[in-house]
C-alpha atoms as a PDB file:
ATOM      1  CA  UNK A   1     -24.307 -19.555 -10.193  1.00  0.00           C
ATOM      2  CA  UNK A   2     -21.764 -19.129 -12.929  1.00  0.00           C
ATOM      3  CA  UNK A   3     -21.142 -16.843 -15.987  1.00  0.00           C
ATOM      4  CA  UNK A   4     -18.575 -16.393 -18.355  1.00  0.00           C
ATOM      5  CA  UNK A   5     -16.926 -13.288 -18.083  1.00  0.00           C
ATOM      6  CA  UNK A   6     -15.877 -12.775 -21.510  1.00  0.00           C
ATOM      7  CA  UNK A   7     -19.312 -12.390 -22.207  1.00  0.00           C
ATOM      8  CA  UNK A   8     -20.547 -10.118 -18.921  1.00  0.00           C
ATOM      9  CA  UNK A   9     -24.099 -12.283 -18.590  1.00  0.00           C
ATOM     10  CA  UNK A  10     -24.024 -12.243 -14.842  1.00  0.00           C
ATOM     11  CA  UNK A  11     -27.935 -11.802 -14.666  1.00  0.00           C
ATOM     12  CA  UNK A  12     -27.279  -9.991 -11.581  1.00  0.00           C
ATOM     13  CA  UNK A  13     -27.966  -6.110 -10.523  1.00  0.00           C
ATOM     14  CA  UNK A  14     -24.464  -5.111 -10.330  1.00  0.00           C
ATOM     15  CA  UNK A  15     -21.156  -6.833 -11.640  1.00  0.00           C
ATOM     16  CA  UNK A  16     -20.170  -8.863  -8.781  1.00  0.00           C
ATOM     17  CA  UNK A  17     -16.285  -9.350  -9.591  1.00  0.00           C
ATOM     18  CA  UNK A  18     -14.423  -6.737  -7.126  1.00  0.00           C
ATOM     19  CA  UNK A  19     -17.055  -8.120  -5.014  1.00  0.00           C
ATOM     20  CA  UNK A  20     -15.253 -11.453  -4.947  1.00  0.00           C
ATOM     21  CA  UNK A  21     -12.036 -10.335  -4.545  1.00  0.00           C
ATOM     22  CA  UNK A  22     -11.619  -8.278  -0.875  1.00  0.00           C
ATOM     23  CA  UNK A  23     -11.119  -6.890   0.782  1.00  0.00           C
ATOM     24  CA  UNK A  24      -8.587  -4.289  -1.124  1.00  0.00           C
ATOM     25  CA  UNK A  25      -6.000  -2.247   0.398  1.00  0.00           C
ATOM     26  CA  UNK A  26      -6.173   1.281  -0.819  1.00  0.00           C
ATOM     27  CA  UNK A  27      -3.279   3.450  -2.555  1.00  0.00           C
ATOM     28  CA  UNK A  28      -3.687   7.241  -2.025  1.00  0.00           C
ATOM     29  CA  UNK A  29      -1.595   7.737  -4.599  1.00  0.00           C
ATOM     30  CA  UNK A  30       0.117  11.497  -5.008  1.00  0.00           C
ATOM     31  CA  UNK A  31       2.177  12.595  -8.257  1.00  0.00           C
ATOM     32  CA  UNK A  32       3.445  15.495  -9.909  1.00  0.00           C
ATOM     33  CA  UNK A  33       2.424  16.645 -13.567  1.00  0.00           C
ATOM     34  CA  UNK A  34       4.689  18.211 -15.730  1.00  0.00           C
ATOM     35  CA  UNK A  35       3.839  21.923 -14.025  1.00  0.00           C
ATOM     36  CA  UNK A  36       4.737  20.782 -11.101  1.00  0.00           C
ATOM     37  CA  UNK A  37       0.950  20.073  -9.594  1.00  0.00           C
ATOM     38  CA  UNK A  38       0.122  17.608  -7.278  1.00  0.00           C
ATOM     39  CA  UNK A  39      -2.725  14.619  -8.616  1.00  0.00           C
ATOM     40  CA  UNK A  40      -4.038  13.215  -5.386  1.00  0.00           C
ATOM     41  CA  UNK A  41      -5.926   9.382  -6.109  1.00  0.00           C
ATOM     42  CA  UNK A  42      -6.933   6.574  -4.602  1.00  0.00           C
ATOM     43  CA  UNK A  43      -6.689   3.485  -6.177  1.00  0.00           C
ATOM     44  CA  UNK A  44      -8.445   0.315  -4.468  1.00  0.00           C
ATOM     45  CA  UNK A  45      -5.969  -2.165  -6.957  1.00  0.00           C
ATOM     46  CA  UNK A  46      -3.137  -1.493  -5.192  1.00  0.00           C
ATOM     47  CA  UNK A  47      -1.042  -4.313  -3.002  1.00  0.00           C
ATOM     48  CA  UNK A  48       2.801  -4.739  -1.843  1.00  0.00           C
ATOM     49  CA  UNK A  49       3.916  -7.417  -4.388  1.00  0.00           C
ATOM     50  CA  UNK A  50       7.591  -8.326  -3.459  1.00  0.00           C
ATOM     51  CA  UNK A  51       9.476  -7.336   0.032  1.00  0.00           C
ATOM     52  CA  UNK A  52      13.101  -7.449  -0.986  1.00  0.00           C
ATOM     53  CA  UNK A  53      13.337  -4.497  -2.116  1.00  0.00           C
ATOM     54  CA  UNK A  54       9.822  -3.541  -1.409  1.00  0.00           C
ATOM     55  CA  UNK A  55       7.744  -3.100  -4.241  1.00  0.00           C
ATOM     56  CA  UNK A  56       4.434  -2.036  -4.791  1.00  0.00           C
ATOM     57  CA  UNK A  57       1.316  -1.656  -7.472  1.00  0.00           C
ATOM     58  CA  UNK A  58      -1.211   0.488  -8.716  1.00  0.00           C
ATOM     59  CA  UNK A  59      -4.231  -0.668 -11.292  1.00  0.00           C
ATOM     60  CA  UNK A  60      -5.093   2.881 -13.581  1.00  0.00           C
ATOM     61  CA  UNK A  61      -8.221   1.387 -15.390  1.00  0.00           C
ATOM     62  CA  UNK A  62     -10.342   3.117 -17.590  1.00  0.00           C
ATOM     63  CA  UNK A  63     -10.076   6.445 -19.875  1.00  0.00           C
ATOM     64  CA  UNK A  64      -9.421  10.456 -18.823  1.00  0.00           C
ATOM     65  CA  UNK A  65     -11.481  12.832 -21.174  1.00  0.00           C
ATOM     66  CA  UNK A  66      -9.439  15.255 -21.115  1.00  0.00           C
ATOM     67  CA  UNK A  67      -6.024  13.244 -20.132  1.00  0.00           C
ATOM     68  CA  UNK A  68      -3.249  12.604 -22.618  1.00  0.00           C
ATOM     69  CA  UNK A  69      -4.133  11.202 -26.198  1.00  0.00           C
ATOM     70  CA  UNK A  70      -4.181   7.537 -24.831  1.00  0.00           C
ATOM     71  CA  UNK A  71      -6.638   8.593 -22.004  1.00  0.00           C
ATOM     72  CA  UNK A  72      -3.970   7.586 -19.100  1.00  0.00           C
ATOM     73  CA  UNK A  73      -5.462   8.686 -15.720  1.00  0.00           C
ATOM     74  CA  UNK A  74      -3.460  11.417 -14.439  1.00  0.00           C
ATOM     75  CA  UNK A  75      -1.307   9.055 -11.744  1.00  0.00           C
ATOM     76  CA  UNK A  76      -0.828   6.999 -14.623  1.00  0.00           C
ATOM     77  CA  UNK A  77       0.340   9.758 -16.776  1.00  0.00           C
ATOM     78  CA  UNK A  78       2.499  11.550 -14.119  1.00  0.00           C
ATOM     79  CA  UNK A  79       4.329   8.264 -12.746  1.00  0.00           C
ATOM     80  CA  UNK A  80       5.604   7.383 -16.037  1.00  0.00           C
ATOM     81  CA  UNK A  81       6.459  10.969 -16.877  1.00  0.00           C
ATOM     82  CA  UNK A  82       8.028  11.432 -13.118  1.00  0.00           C
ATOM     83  CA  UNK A  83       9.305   8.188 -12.493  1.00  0.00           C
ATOM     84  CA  UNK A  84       8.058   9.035  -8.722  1.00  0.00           C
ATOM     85  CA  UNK A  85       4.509   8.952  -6.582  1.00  0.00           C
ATOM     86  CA  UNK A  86       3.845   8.348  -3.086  1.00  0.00           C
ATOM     87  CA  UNK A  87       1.268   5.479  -1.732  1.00  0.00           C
ATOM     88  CA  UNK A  88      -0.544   7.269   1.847  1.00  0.00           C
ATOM     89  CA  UNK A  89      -2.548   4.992   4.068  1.00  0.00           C
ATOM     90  CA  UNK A  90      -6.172   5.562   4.321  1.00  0.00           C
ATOM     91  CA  UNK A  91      -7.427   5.784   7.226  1.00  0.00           C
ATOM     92  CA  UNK A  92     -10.847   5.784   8.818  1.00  0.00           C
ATOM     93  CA  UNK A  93     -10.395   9.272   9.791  1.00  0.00           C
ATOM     94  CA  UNK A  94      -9.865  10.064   6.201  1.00  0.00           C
ATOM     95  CA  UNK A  95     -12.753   8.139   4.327  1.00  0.00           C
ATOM     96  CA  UNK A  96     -14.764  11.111   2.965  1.00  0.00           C
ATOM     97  CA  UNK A  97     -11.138  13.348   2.539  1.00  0.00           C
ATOM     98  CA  UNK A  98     -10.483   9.880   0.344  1.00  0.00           C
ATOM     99  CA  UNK A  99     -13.704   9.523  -1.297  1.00  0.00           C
ATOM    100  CA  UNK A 100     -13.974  13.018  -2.184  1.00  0.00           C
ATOM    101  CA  UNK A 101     -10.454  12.632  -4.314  1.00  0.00           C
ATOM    102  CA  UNK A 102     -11.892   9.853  -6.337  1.00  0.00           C
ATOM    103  CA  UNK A 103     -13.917  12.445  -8.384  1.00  0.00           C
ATOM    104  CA  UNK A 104     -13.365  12.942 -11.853  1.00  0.00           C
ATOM    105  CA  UNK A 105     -11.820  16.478 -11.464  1.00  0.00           C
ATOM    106  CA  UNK A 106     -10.676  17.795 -14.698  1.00  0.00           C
ATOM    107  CA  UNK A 107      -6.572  17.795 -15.393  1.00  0.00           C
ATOM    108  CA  UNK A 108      -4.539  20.323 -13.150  1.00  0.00           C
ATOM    109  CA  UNK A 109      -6.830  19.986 -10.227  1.00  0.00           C
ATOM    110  CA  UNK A 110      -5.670  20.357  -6.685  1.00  0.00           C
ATOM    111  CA  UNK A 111      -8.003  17.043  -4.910  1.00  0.00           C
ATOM    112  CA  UNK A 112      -5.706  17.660  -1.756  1.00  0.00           C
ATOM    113  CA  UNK A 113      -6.735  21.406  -1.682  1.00  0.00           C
ATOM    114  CA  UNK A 114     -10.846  20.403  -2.199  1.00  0.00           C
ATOM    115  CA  UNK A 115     -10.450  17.996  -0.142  1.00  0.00           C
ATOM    116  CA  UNK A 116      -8.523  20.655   2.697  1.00  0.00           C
ATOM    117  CA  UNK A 117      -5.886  18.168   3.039  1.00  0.00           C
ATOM    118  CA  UNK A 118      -2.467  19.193   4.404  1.00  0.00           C
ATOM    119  CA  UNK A 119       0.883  17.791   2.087  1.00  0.00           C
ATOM    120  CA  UNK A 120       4.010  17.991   3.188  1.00  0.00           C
ATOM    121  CA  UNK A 121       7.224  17.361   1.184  1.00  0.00           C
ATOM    122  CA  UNK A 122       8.761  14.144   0.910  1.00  0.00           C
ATOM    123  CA  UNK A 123      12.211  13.165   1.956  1.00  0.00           C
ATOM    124  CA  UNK A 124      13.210  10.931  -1.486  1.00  0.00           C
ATOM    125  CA  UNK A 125      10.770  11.737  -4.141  1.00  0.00           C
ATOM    126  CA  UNK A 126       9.192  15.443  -5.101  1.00  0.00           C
ATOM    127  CA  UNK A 127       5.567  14.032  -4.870  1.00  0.00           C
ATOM    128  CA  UNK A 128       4.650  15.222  -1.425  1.00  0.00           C
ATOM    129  CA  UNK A 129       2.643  13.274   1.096  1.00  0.00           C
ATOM    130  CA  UNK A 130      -0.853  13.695   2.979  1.00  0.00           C
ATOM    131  CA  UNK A 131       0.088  15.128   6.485  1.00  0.00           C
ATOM    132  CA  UNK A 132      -2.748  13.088   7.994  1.00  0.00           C
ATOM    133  CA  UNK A 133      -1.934  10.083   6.891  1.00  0.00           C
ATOM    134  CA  UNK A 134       0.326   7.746   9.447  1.00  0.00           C
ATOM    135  CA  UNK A 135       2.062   6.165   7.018  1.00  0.00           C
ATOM    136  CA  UNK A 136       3.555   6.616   3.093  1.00  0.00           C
ATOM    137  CA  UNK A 137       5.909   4.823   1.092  1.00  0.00           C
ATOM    138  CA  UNK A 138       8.103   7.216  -1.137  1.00  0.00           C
ATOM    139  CA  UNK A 139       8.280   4.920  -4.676  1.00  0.00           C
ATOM    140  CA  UNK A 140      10.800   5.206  -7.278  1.00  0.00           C
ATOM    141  CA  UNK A 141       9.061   4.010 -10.710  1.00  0.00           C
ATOM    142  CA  UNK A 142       9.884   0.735 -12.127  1.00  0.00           C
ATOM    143  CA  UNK A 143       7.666  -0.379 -14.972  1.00  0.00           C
ATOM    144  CA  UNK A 144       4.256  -0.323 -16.721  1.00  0.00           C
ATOM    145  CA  UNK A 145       2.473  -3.269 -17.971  1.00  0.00           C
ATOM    146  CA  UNK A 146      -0.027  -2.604 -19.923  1.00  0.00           C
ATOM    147  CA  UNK A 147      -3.428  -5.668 -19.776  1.00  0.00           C
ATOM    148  CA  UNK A 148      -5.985  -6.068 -22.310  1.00  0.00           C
ATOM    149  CA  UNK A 149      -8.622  -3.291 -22.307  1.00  0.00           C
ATOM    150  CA  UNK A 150     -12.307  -3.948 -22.554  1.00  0.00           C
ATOM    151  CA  UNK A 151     -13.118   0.052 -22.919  1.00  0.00           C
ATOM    152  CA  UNK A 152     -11.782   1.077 -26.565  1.00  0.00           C
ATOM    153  CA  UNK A 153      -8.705   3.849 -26.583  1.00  0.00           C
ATOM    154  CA  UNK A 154      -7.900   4.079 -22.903  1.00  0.00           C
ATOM    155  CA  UNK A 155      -5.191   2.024 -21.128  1.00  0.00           C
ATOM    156  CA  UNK A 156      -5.790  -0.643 -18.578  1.00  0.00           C
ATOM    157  CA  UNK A 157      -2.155  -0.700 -16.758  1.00  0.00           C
ATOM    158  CA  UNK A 158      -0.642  -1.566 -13.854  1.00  0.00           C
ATOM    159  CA  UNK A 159       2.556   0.715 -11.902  1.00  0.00           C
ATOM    160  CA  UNK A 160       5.242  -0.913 -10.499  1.00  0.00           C
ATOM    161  CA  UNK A 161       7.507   0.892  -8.324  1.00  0.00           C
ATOM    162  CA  UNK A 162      10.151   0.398  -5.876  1.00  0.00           C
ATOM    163  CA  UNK A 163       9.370   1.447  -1.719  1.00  0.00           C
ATOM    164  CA  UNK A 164      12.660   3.979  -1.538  1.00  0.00           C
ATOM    165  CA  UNK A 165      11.685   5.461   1.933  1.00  0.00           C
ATOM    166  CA  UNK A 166       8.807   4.987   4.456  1.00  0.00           C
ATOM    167  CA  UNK A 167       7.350   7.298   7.167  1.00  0.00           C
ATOM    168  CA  UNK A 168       5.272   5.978  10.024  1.00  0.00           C
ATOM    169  CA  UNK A 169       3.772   8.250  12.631  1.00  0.00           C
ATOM    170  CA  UNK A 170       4.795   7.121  16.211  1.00  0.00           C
ATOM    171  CA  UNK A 171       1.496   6.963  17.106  1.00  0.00           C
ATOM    172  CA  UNK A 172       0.853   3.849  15.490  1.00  0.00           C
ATOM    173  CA  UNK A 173       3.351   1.597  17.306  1.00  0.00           C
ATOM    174  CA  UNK A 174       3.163  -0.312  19.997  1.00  0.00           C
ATOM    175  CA  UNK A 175       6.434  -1.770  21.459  1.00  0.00           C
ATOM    176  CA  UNK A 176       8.250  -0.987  17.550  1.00  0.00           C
ATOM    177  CA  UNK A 177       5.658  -2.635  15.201  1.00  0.00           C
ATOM    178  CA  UNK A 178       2.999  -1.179  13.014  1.00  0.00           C
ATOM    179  CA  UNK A 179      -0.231  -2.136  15.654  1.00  0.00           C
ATOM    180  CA  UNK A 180      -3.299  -1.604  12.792  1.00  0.00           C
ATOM    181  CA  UNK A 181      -5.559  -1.686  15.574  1.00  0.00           C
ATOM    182  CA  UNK A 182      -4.091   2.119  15.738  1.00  0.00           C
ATOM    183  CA  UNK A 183      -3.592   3.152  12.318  1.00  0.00           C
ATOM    184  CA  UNK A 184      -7.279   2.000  11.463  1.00  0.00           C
ATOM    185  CA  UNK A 185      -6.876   1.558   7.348  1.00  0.00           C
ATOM    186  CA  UNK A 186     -10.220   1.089   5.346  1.00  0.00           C
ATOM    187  CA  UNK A 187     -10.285  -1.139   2.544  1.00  0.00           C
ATOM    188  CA  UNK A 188     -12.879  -1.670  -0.341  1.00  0.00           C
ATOM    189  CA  UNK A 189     -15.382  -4.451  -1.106  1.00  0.00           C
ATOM    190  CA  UNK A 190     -17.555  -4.789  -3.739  1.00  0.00           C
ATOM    191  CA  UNK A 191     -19.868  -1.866  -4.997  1.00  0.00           C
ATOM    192  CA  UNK A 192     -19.195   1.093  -2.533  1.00  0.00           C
ATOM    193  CA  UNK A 193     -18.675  -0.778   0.061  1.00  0.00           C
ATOM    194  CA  UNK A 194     -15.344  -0.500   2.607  1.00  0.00           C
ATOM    195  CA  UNK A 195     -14.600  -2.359   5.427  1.00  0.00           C
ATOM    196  CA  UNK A 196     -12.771  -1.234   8.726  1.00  0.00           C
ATOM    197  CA  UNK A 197      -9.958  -2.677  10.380  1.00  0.00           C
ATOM    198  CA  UNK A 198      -9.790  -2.294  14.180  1.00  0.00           C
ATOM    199  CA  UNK A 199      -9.823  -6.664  15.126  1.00  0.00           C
ATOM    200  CA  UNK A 200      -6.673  -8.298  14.461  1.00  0.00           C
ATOM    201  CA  UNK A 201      -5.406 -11.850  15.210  1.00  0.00           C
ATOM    202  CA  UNK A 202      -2.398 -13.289  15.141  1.00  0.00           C
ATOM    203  CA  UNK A 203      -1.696 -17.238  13.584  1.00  0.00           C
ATOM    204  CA  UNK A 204       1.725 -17.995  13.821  1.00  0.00           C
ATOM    205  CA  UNK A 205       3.549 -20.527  10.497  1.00  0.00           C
ATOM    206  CA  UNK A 206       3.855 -23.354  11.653  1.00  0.00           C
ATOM    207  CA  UNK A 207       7.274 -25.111  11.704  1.00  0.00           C
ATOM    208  CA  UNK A 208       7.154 -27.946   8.908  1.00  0.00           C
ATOM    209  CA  UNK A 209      10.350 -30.111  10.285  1.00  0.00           C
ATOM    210  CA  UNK A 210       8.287 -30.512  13.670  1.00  0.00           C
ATOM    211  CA  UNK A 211       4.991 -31.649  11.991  1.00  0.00           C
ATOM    212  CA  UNK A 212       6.878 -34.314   9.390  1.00  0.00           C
ATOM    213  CA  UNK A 213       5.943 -37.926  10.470  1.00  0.00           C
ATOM    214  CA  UNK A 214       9.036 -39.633  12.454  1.00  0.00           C
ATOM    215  CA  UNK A 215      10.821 -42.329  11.020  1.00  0.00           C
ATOM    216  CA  UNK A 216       8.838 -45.167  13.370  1.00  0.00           C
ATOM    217  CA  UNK A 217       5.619 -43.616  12.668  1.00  0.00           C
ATOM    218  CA  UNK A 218       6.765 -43.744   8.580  1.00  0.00           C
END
């Protein structure tokens, strides 16, 4: 099959897009508003995009009711307004925690505290971090760009930020590196679907000089 999607005539039940693109690493993102609360979201665009320094992105798509005049989503809203927020891994262990702070709650709302998650402070930023987590990277905002919006008055933008400090629990290594086969992260597919990571393999680059042709084979 094939459709155009400027036009959204996919003939099919659902739109299959994220469905195409997985699976997606998840940001539990935590910021501060301007009182000083904490906004606990997951965000299922998020990636590492550079590694020197390490930087990473969020995706805030769509519009708040009851957000700021542009309809920003809150982590949106409070990482601009901050310049701060903290990404926490999601873990099996803390897939309905996660799923229950991807409600819509209304502006001001404690997720973490529905949710009955522990945060603890951070050493860098002021957002705090989720306890449970085994690993968060403490970002220092670097820039908003702001994509074409199908949904009319509401911002479709993506967060940049710089990776100023990282925790990892040292349950998660094994013999110093992060072994995922511990940590367990989920990630999203297509619809509400998540997958599980607990195989891993290892392919190692090969070394280009030693597969180049010799000069008698040339």
């Amino acid at each position: 099959m094939f459709y155009d999607t400027r036009t959204g005539d996919h003939g099919l039940p659902r739109n299959p897009f994220k469905a195409c693109v997985v699976p997606r690493p998840i940001g539990w993102i935590t910021t501060l508003n301007e009182a000083g609360r904490v906004n606990l979201a997951p965000y299922s665009f998020f990636n590492g995009v550079a590694g020197d320094p390490p930087v990473v992105m969020f995706a805030a798509g769509g519009r708040k009711a009851d957000g700021p005049p542009d309809g920003s989503k809150d982590s949106l809203a409070n990482a601009e307004r901050t310049k701060e927020f903290v990404c926490n891994v999601v873990t099996w262990d803390l897939r309905e925690q996660m799923n229950m702070t991807s409600a819509s709650a209304p502006a001001g709302t404690s997720e973490a505290e529905i949710a009955g998650l522990e945060l603890v402070p951070s050493e860098l930023v002021k957002p705090p971090r989720v306890a449970a987590s085994p690993i968060h990277l403490e970002c220092s905002y670097l820039q908003t760009v702001d994509l074409p919006s199908d949904i009319p008055d509401s911002r479709n933008a993506v967060v940049f930020g710089q990776v100023i400090g990282i925790h990892i629990d040292d349950s998660v290594l094994t013999d110093g590196l992060v072994d995922m086969a511990k940590v367990k992260p989920i990630a999203r597919l297509g619809y509400m679907d998540y997958c599980l990571v607990e195989e891993v393999f290892t392919i190692h680059r090969p070394d280009w000089l030693a597969k180049k042709p010799s000069a008698a084979a040339e």
